[in-house]
Protein backbone atom coordinates (compact mmCIF):
# COMPACT_ATOMS: atom_id res chain seq x y z
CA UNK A 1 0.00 0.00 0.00
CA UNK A 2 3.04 2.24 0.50
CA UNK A 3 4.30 1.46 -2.38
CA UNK A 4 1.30 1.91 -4.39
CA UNK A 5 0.57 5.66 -2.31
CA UNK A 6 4.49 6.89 -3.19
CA UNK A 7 3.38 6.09 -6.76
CA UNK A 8 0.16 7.83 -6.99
CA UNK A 9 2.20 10.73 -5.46
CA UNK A 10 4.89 10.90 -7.92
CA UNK A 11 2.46 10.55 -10.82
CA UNK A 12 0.65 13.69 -9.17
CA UNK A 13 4.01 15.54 -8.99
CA UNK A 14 5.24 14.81 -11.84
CA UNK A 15 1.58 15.70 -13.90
CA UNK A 16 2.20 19.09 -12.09
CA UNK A 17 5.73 19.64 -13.70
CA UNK A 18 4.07 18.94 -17.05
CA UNK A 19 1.29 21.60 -16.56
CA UNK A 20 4.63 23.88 -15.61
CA UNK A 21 6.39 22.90 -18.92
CA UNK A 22 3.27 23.13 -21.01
CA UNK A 23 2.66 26.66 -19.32
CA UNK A 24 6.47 28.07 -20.54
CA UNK A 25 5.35 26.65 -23.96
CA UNK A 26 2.25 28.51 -24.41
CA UNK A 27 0.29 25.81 -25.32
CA UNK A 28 -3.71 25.84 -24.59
CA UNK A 29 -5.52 23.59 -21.88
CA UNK A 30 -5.56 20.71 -23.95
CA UNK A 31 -2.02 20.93 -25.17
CA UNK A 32 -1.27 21.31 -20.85
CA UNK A 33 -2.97 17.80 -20.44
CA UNK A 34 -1.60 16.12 -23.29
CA UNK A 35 2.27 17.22 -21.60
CA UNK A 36 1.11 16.28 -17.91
CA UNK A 37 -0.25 12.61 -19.12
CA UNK A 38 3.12 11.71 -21.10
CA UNK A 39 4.83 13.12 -17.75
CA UNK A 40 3.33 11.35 -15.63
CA UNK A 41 2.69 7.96 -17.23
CA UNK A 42 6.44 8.03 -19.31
CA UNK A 43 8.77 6.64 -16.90
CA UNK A 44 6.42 3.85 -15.06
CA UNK A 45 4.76 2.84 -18.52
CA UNK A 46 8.38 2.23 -20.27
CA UNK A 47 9.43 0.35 -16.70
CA UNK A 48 5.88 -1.90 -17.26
CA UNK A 49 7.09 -2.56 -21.11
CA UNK A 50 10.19 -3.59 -20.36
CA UNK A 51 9.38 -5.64 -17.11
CA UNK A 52 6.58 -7.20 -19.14
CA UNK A 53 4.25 -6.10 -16.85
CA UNK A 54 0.43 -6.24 -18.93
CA UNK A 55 -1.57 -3.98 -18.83
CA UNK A 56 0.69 -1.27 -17.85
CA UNK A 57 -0.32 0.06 -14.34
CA UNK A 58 -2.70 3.51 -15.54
CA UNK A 59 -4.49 1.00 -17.64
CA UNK A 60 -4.80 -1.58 -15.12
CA UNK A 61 -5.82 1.32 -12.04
CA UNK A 62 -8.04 3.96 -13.37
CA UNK A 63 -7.07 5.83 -10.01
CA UNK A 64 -4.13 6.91 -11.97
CA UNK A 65 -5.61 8.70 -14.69
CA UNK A 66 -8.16 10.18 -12.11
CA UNK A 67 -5.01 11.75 -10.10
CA UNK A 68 -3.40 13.12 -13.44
CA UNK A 69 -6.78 14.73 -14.21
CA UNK A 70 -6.88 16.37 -10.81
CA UNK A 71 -3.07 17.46 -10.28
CA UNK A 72 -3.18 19.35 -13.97
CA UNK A 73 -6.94 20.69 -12.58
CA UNK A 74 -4.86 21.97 -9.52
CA UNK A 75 -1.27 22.95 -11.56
CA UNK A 76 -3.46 25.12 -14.13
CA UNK A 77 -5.66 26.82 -11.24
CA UNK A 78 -2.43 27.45 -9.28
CA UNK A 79 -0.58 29.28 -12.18
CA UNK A 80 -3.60 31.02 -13.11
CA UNK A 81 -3.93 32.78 -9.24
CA UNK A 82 -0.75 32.44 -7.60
CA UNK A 83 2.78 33.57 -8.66
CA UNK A 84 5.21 30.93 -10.12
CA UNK A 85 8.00 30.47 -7.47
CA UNK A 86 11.62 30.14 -9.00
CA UNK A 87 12.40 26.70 -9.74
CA UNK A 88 9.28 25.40 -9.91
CA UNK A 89 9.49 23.09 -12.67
CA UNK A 90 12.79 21.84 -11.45
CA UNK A 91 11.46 21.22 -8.19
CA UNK A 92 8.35 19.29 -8.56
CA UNK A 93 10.69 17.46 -11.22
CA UNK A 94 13.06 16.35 -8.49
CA UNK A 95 10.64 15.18 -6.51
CA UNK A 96 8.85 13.36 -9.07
CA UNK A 97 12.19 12.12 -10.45
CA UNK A 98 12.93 11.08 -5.89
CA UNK A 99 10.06 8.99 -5.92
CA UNK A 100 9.36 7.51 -9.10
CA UNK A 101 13.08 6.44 -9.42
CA UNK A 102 12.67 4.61 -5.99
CA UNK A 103 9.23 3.03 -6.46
CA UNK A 104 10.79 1.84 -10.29
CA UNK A 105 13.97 0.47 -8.72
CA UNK A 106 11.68 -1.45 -5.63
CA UNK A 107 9.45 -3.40 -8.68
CA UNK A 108 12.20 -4.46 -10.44
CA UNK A 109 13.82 -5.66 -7.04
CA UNK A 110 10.53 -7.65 -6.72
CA UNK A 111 11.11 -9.25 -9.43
CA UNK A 112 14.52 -10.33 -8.08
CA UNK A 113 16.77 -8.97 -11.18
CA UNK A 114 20.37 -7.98 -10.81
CA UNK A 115 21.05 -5.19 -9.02
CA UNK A 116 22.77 -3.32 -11.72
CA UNK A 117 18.99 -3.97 -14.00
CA UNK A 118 17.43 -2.65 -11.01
CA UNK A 119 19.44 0.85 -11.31
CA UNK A 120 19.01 0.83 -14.75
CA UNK A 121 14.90 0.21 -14.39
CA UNK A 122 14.34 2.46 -11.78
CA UNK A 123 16.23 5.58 -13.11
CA UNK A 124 14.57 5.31 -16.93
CA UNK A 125 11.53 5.07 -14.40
CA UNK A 126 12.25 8.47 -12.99
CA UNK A 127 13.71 9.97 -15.99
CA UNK A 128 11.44 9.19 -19.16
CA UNK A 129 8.84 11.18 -18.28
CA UNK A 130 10.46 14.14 -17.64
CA UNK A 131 12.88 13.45 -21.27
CA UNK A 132 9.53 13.48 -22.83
CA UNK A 133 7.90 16.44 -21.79
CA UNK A 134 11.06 17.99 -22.38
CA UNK A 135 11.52 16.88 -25.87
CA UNK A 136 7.45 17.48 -26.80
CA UNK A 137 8.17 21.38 -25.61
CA UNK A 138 10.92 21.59 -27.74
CA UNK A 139 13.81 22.03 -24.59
CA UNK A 140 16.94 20.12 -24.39
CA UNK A 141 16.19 17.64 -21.83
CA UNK A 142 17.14 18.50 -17.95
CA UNK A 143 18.66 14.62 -18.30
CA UNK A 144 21.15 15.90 -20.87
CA UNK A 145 21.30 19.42 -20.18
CA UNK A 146 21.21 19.72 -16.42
CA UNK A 147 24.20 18.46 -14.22
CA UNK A 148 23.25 16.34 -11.16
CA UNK A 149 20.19 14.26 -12.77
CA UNK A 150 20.39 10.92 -13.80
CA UNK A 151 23.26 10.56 -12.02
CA UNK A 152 20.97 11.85 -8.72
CA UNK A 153 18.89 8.65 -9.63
CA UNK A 154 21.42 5.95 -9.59
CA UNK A 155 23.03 7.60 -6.72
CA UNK A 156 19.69 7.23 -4.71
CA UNK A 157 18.90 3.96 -6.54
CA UNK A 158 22.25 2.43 -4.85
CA UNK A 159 21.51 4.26 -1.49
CA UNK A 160 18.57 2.22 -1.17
CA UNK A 161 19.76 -1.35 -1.80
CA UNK A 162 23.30 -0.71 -0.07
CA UNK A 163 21.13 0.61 2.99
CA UNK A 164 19.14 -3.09 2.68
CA UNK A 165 21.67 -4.62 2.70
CA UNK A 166 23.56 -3.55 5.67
CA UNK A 167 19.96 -4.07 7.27
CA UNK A 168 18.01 -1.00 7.40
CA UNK A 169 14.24 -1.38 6.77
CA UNK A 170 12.68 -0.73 3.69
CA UNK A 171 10.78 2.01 4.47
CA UNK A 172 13.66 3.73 5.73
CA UNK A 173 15.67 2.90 3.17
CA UNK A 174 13.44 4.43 0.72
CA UNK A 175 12.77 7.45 2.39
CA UNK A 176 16.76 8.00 2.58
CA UNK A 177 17.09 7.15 -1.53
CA UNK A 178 14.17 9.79 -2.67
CA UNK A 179 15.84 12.52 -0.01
CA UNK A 180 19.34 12.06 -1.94
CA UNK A 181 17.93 11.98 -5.00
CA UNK A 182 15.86 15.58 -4.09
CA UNK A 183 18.97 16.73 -2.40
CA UNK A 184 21.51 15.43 -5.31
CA UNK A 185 19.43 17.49 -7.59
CA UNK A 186 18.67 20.52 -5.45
CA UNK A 187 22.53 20.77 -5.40
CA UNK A 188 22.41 20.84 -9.55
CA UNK A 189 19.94 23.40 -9.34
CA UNK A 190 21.44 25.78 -6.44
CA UNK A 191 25.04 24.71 -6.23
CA UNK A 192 25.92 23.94 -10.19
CA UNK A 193 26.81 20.87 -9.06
CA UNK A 194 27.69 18.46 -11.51
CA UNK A 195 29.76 15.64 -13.08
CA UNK A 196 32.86 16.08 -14.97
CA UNK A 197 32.57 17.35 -18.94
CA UNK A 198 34.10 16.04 -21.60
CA UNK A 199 36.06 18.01 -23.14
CA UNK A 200 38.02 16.95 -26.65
CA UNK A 201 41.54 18.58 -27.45
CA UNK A 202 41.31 21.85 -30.08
């Protein structure tokens, strides 16, 4: 049930960074709902594909589709009557990108796959949708573009199993991967953190 309420949440989240997207795009209401679905549903349908997991999960639980509906209801009233705070995109992204990384990585680890498929899983899990929306509104992708961002992922991803196995509970092993992944990516955001570029010789 945990499980299932951390990935309601990051769809929500992550439907709300699409509204954000669609909103620096200019594109009408329908246009905003069209970015917020592929958002939202991106990573965990491509993790369902490749996990052969039928029918993918906002097929299988209308609740899904319900909570998309109601976080771009909520993301479009919110921009409409309240300023935009700075960052807002790329915070509700690295939230979204916190939890749906973590939720992606524990379903493959039910499925008792290596540990290095389990990175793999849950960070195209909480960076697909995002690479999407970015692509469809005509940015570079933040997973290309942006410093600490994949790289956030399988740094939380690992977190979490290298807490299990040293013992810690789940739970608290998740909570600690989504808060480095947040805090990973905060420090891209704030700090300019990020890895080493590759340079070639003039």
């Amino acid at each position: 049930m945990l499980l299932y309420l951390f990935d309601l949440a990051g769809v929500a989240v992550f439907a709300i960074s699409g509204v954000l997207a669609a909103g620096h795009a200019g594109l009408d209401w329908l246009g905003v709902l069209v970015i917020a679905s592929v958002t939202a549903v991106g990573g965990g349908t491509l993790r369902d594909l490749l996990l052969d997991r039928h029918p993918v999960f906002w097929i299988r639980d209308v609740r899904y589709v319900y909570v998309i509906l109601a976080a771009t209801a909520a993301g479009i009233a919110w921009v409409q009557f309240m300023p935009l705070p700075e960052h807002a995109l790329a915070l509700a992204d690295a939230l979204g990108l916190g939890l749906f990384a973590i939720t992606g990585a524990q379903i493959a680890e039910g499925r008792r796959l290596p540990v290095v498929i389990v990175t793999l899983v849950g960070t195209m899990t909480g960076a697909a949708g995002g690479l999407v929306r970015d692509v469809l509104t005509a940015h570079v992708p933040l997973l290309l573009s942006s410093g600490i961002y994949g790289s956030a992922a399988i740094a939380g991803i690992a977190a979490y199993l290298l807490l299990q196995a040293a013992g810690v509970g789940r739970r608290w092993a998740f909570h600690s991967g989504v808060l480095m992944i947040v805090a990973l990516r905060l420090g891209g955001i704030y700090g300019g953190w990020h890895l080493p570029l590759l340079r070639l010789p003039a």
